[in-house]
Protein backbone atom coordinates (compact mmCIF):
# COMPACT_ATOMS: atom_id res chain seq x y z
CA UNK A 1 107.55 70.90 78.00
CA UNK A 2 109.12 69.79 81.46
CA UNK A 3 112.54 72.12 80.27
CA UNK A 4 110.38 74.61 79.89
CA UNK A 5 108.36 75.06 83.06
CA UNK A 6 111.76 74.07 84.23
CA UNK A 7 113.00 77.61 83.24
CA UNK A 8 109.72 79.48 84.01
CA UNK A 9 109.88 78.45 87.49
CA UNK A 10 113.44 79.39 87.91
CA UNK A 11 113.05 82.81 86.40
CA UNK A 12 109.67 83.62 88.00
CA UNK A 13 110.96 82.06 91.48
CA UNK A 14 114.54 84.49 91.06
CA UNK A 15 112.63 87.35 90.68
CA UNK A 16 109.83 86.93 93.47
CA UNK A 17 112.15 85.05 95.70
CA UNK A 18 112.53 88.67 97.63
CA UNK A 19 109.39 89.85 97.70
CA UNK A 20 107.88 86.21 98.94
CA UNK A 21 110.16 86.35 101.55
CA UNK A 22 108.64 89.65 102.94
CA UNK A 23 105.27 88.87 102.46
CA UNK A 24 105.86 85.72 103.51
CA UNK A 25 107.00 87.10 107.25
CA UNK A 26 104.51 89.44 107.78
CA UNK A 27 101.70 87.82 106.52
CA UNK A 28 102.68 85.09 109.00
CA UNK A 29 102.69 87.52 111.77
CA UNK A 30 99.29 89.25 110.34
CA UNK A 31 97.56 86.20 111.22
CA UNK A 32 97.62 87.52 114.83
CA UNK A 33 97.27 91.16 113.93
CA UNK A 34 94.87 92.17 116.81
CA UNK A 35 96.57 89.81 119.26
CA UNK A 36 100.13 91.66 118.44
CA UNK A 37 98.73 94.72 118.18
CA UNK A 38 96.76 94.51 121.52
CA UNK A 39 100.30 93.76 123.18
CA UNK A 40 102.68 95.88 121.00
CA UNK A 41 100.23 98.89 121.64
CA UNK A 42 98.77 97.90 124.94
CA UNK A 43 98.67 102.00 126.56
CA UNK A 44 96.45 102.24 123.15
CA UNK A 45 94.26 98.96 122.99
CA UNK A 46 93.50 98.50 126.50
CA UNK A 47 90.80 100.01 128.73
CA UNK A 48 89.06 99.08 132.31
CA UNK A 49 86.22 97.24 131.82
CA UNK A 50 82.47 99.21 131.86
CA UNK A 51 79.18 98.08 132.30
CA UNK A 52 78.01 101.55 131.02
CA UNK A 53 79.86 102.91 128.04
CA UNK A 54 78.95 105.74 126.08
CA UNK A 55 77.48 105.74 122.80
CA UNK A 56 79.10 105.49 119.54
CA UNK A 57 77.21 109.45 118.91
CA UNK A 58 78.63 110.62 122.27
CA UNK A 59 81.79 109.19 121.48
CA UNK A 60 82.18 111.15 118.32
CA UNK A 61 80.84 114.66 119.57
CA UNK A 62 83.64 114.23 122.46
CA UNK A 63 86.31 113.68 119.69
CA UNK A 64 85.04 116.73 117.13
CA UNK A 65 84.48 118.45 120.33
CA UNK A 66 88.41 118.39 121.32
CA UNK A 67 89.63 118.60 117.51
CA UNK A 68 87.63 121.23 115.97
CA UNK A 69 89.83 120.76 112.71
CA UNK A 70 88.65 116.98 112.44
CA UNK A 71 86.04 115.38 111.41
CA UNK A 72 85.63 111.30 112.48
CA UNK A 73 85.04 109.17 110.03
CA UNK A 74 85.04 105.61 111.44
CA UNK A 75 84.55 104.26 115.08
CA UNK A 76 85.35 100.41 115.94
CA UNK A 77 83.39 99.52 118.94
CA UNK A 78 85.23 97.45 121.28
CA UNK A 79 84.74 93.38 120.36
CA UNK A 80 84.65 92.30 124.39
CA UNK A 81 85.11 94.49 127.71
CA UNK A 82 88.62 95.68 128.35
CA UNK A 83 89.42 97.09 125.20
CA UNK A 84 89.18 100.95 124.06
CA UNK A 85 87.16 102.30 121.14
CA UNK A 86 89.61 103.09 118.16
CA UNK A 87 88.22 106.57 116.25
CA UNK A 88 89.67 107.34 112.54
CA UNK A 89 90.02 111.23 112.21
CA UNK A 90 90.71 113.19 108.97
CA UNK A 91 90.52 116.97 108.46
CA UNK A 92 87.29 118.16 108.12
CA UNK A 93 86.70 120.16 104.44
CA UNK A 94 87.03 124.33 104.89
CA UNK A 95 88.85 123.98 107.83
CA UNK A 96 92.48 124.94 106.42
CA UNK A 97 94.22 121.69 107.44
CA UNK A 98 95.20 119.11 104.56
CA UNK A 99 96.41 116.42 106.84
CA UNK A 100 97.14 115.54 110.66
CA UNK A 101 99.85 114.07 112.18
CA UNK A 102 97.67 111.13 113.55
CA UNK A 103 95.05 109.46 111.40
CA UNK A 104 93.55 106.75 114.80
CA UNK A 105 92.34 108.35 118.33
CA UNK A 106 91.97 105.59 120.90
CA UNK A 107 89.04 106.35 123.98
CA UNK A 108 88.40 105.16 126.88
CA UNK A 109 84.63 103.73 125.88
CA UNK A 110 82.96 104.89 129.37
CA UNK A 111 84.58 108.11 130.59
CA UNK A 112 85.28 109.50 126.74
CA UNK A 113 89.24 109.98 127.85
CA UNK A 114 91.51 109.61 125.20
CA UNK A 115 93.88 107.14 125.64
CA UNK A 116 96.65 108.46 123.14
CA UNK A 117 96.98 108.60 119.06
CA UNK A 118 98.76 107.29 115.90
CA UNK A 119 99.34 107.57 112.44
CA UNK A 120 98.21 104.37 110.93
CA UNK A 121 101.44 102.55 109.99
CA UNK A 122 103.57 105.64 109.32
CA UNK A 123 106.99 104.88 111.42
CA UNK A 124 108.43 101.99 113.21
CA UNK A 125 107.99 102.27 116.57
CA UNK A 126 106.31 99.84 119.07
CA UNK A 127 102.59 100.92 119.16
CA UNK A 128 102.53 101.42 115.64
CA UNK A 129 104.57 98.28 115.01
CA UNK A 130 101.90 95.72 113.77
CA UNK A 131 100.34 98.76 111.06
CA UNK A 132 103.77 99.28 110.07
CA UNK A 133 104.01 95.64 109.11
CA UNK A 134 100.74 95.56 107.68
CA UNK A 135 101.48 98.37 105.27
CA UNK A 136 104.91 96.98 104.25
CA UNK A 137 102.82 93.48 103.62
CA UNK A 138 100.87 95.23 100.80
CA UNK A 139 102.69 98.60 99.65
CA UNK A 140 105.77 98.05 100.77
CA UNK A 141 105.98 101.54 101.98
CA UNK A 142 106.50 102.71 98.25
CA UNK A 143 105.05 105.84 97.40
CA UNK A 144 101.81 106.17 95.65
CA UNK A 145 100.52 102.92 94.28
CA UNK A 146 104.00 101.73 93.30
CA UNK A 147 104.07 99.25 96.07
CA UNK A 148 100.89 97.80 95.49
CA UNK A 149 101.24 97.26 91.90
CA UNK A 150 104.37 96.08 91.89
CA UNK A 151 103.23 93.65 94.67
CA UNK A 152 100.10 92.61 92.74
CA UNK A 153 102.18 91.66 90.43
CA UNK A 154 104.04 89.15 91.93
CA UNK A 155 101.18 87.90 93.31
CA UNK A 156 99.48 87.30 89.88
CA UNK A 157 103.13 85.49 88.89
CA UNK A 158 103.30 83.36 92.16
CA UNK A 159 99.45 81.93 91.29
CA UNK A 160 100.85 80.69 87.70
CA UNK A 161 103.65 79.41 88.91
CA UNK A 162 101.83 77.12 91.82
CA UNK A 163 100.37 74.99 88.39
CA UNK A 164 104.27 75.15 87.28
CA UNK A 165 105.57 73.99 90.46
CA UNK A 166 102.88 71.25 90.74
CA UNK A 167 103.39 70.14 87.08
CA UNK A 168 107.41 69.99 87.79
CA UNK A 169 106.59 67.58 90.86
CA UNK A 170 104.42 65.08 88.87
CA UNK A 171 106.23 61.54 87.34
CA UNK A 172 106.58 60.77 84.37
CA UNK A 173 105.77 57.09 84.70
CA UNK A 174 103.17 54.89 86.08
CA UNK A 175 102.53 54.03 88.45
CA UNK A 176 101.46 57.89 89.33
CA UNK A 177 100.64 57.95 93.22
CA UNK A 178 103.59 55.28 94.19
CA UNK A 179 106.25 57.41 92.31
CA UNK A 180 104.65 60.72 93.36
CA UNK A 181 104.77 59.71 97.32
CA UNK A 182 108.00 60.98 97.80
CA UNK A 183 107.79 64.11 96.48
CA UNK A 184 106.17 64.80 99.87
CA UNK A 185 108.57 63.34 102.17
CA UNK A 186 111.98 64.97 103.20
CA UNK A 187 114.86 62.66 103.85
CA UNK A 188 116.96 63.91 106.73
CA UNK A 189 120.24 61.51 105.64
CA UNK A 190 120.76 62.74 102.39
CA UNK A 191 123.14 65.60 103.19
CA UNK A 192 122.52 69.23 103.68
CA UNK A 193 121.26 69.71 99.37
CA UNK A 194 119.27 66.78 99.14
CA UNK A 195 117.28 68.02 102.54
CA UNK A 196 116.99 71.61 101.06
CA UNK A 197 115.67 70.21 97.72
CA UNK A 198 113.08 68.12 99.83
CA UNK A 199 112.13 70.68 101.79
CA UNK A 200 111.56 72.94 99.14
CA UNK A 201 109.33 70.75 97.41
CA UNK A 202 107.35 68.89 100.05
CA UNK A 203 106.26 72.19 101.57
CA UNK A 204 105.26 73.69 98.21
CA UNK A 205 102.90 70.18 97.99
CA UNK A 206 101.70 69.85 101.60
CA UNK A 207 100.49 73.21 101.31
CA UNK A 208 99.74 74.05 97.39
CA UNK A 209 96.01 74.69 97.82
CA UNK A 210 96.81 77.61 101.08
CA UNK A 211 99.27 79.29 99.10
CA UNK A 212 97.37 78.82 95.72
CA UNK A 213 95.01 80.87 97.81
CA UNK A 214 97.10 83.12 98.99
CA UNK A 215 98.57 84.28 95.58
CA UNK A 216 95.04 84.79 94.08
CA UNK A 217 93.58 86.36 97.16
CA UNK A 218 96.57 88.65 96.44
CA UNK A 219 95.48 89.95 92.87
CA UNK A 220 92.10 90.49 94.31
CA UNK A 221 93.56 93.08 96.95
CA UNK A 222 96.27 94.40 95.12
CA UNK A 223 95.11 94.45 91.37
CA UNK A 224 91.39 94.49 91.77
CA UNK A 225 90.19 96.93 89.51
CA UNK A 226 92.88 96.63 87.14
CA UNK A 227 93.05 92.81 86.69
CA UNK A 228 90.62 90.91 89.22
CA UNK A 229 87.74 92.52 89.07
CA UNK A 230 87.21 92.91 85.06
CA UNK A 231 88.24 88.95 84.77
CA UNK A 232 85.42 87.96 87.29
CA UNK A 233 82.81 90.13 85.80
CA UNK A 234 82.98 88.51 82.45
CA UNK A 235 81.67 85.42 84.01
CA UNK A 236 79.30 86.63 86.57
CA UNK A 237 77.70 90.34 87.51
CA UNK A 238 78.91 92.53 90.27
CA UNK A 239 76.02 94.17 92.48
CA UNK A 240 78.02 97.95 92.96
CA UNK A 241 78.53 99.60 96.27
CA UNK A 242 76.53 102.56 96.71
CA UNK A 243 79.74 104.63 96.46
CA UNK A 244 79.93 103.30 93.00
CA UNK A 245 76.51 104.55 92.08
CA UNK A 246 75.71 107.69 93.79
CA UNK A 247 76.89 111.07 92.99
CA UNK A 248 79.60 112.55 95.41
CA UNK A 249 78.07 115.40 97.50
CA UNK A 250 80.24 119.07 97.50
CA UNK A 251 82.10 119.94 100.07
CA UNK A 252 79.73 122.77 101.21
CA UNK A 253 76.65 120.39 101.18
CA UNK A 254 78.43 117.77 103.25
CA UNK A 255 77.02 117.83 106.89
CA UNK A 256 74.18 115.23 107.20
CA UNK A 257 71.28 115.39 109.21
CA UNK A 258 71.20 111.99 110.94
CA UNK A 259 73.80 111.45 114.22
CA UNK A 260 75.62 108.34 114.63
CA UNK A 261 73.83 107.19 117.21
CA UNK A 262 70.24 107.40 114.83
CA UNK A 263 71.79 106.26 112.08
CA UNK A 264 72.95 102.71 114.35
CA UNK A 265 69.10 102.66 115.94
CA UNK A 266 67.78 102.29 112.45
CA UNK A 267 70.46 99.84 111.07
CA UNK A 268 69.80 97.68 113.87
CA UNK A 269 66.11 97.69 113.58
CA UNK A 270 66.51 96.82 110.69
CA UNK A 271 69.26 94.28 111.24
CA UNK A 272 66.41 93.12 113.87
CA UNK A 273 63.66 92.52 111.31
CA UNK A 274 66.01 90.19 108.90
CA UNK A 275 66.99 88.67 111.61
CA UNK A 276 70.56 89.28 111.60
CA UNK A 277 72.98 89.86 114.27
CA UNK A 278 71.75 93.20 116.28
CA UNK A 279 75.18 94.32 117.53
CA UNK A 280 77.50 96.45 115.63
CA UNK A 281 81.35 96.31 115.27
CA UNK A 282 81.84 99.64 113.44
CA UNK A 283 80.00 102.51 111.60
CA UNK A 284 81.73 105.13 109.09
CA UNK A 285 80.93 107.77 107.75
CA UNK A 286 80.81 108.65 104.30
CA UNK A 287 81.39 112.04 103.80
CA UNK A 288 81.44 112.35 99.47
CA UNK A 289 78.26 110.12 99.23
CA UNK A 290 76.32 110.71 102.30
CA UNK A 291 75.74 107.69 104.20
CA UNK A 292 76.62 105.68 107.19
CA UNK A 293 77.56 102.24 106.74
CA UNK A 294 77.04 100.15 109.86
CA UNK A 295 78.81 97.03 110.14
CA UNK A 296 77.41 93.99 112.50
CA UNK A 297 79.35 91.59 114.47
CA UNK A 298 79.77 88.18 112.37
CA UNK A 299 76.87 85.37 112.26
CA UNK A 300 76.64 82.59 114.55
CA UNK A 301 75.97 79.93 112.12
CA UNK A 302 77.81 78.03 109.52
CA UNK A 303 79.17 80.82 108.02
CA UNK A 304 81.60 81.02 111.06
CA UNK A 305 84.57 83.47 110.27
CA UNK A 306 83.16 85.30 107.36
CA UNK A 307 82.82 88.88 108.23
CA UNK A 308 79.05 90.37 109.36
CA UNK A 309 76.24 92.07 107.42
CA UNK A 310 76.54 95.92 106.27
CA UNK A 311 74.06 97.99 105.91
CA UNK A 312 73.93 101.50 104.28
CA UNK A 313 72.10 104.28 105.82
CA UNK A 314 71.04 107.38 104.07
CA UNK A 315 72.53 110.23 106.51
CA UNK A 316 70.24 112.65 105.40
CA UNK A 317 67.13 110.86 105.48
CA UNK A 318 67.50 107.51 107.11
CA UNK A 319 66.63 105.39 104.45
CA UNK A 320 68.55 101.79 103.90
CA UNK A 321 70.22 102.41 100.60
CA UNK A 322 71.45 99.01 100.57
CA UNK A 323 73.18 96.52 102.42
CA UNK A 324 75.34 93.60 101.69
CA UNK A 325 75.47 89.92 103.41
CA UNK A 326 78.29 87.25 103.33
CA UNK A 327 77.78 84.42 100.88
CA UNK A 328 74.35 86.10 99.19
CA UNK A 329 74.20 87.42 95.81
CA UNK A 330 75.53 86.36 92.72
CA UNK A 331 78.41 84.25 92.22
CA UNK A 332 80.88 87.31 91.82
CA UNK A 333 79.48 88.69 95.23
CA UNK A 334 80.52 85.46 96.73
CA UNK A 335 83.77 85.31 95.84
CA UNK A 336 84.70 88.66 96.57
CA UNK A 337 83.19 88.32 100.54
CA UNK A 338 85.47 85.36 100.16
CA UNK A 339 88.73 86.41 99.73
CA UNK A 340 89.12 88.38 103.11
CA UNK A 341 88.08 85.92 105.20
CA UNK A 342 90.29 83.21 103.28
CA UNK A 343 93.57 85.58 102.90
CA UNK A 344 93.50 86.33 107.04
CA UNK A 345 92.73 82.81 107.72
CA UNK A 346 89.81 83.82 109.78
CA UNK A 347 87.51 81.80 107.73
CA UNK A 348 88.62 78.87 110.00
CA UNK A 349 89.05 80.40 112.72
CA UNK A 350 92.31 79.73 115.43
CA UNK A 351 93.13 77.02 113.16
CA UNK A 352 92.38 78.74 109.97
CA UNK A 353 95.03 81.36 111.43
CA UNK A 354 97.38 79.05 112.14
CA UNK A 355 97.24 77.19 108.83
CA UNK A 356 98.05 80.83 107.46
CA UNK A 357 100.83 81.90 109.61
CA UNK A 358 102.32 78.38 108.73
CA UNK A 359 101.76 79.26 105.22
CA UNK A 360 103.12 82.73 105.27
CA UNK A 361 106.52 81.10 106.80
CA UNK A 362 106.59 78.02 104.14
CA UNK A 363 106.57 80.93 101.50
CA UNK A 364 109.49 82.83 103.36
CA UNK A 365 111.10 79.63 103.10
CA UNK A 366 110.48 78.21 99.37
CA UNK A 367 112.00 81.48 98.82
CA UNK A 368 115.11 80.87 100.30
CA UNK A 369 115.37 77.14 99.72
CA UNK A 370 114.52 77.87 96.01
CA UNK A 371 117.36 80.40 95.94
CA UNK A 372 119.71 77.90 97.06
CA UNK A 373 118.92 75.52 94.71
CA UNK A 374 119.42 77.83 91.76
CA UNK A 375 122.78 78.96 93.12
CA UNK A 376 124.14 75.08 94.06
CA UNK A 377 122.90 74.24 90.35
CA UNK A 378 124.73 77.46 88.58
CA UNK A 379 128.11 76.68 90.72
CA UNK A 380 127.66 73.00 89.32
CA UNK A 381 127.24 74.45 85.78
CA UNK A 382 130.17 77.14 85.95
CA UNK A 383 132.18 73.89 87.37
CA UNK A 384 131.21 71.64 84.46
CA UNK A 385 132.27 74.46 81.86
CA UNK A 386 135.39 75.31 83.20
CA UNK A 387 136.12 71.59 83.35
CA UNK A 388 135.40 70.68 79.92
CA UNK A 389 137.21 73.74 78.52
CA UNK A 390 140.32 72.81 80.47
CA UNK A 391 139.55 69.32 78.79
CA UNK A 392 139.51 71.24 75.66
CA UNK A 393 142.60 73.33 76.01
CA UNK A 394 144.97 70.65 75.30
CA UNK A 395 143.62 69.24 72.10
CA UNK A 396 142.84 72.96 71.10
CA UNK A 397 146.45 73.90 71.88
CA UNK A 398 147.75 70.87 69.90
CA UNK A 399 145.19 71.51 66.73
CA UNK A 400 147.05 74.92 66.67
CA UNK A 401 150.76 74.67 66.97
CA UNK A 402 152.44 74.56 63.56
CA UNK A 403 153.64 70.90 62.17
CA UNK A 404 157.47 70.98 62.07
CA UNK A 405 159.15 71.37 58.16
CA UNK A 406 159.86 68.54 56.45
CA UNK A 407 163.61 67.75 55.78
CA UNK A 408 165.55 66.14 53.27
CA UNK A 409 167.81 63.09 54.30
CA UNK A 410 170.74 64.67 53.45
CA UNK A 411 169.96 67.58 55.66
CA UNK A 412 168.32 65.40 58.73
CA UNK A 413 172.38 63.67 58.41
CA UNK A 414 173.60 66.83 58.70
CA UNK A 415 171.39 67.92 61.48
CA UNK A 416 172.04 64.81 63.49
């Protein structure tokens, strides 16, 4: 059993070691993505503070007023004073244009001014920097759904081979704990190998449950309808989204009746009555189903660092067509509002982040330790073999040459 998971790890570890390495690093340095971001695109992020900004309706005529081709479909209100509201454009149906060269309009939240664009992670370039690195974290910039698969993958393959790796690390005699101890120390006098091989396998220990985390949190994002999702479901029931449930509208029929700005009054009145948090973070637009969904800032309770209510608002007649809250439903609903808040870190908070970023660089470097142990072991092996055939060469070569002819006496005299 232990030869086996011997070999599973190996294989599975060779042929993730690359990929774990990337996600590794920028899921380390996604831990801080609006800190990064904030400074890598600062001309973007950063507006004077206002004690009088516009509204998130005003906001949006001023953008469709100066892009006539575009349509918004998402506004972030700014989380503190300083900061400018980010605006997601996309071409608006009939107008002739398939696609724009920018996909995120940053504005100045009191005067309306914008403050400059970008295509969301498209190129490598400072103020798109921090998208850039989030899209190569999931997609790896492959085309299509390529990178995401292929990435879901090895995140399905790095959760069974945490129970590998832990099994490999366990004793095989009693007593358990006092012989396990060490496996979670790394010796710093043993030579360069011996510290490698500690480090490689204290790390994996100290921080098995984050990374177990990590790796399933990773099927949920990257294989969810495919894999996660239909696994979950056949223990526990799903409540749908409304997009999931309600017919998509025609292209022609799609211009609703209720503004941005009525849409938020009634969400938050609403928001008001359950007692929830009254101030919104961001409201999109829906544009195939017809509704706004309005998302609050996060609760002030014990469910610190899970993400806010949402509520969906009929955009033709103001109706709540659902809404969804952190932690309620059934079991499935839980864990999916779950895995967001656990794969960011944000769960915890600063220290949640910074158990992740930790995280993200311990898997950057079980990939590389790991490596090295494979290839120290394989020179060892190759060593071994050509030592014992050289040991074999002279009793082969022996076995093989031809016994000399036996001779008479009377020739052996004349031979001597």
């Amino acid at each position: 059993m232990r030869k086996l998971a011997t070999s599973l790890h190996r294989y599975v570890g060779l042929t993730t070691a690359a990929f774990l390495f990337v996600i590794g690093l920028t899921g380390a340095l996604l831990a801080f993505y609006d800190e990064l971001d904030a400074w890598f695109a600062a001309d973007l992020r950063r507006a004077p503070a206002t004690d009088s900004p516009l509204t998130v309706g005003q906001i949006v005529d001023r953008v469709e007023t100066a892009i006539p081709e575009g349509r918004v479909t998402y506004v972030h209100t700014p989380p503190e004073p300083g900061h400018s509201i980010m605006v997601r454009v996309s071409p608006r149906p009939g107008s002739g244009v398939e696609k724009f060269d920018f996909s995120e309009i940053f504005v100045d939240p009191e005067s309306g001014r914008e403050l400059g664009r970008r295509d969301w992670g498209c190129c490598l370039e400072r103020k798109n920097f921090m998208p850039w690195v989030y899209r190569l974290h999931y997609t790896l910039h492959a085309p299509g759904r390529i990178g995401v698969w292929l990435l879901g993958g090895v995140a399905l393959l790095w959760a069974l081979d945490c129970f590998v790796a832990l099994y490999l690390t366990l004793p095989r005699r009693r007593p358990f704990f006092l012989r396990w101890w060490p496996a979670f120390k790394v010796k710093t006098d043993g030579g360069a190998q011996r510290f490698n091989y500690d480090l490689h396998r204290a790390s994996g220990l100290w921080l098995w449950a984050v990374l177990f985390v990590l790796a399933f949190s990773g099927v949920y994002f990257n294989l969810n309808r495919e894999v996660f999702r239909p696994v979950v479901e056949v223990f526990s029931d799903l409540t749908p989204y409304p997009y999931e449930y309600r017919d998509a509208v025609p292209p022609e029929e799609q211009a609703p009746i209720l503004g941005y700005d009525e849409a938020l009054q009634r969400a938050l009145a609403e928001a008001e009555r359950q007692g929830w948090p009254t101030e919104a973070r961001g409201v999109a637009l829906s544009h195939a189903q017809q509704y706004y969904s309005i998302y609050l800032q996060p609760f002030d309770d014990l469910r610190f660092g899970m993400a806010g209510p949402t509520l969906f608002i009929d955009s033709m007649n103001g109706t709540l067509v659902d809404d969804r809250v952190p932690l309620e439903g059934s079991a499935a609903d839980v864990l999916f509002s779950l895995q967001y808040p656990l794969h960011s870190g944000k769960i915890g908070g600063l220290l949640g982040r910074i158990i992740i970023c930790l995280a993200g660089l311990a898997t950057a470097v079980l990939s590389v330790t790991g490596v090295i142990i494979w290839a120290r072991k394989r020179r060892a092996r190759m060593r071994g073999e050509r030592a014992r055939r050289q040991k074999r060469a002279p009793a082969l070569e022996g076995a093989l040459r031809p016994e000399p002819a036996q001779q008479s006496p009377a020739a052996f005299d004349r031979a001597t």
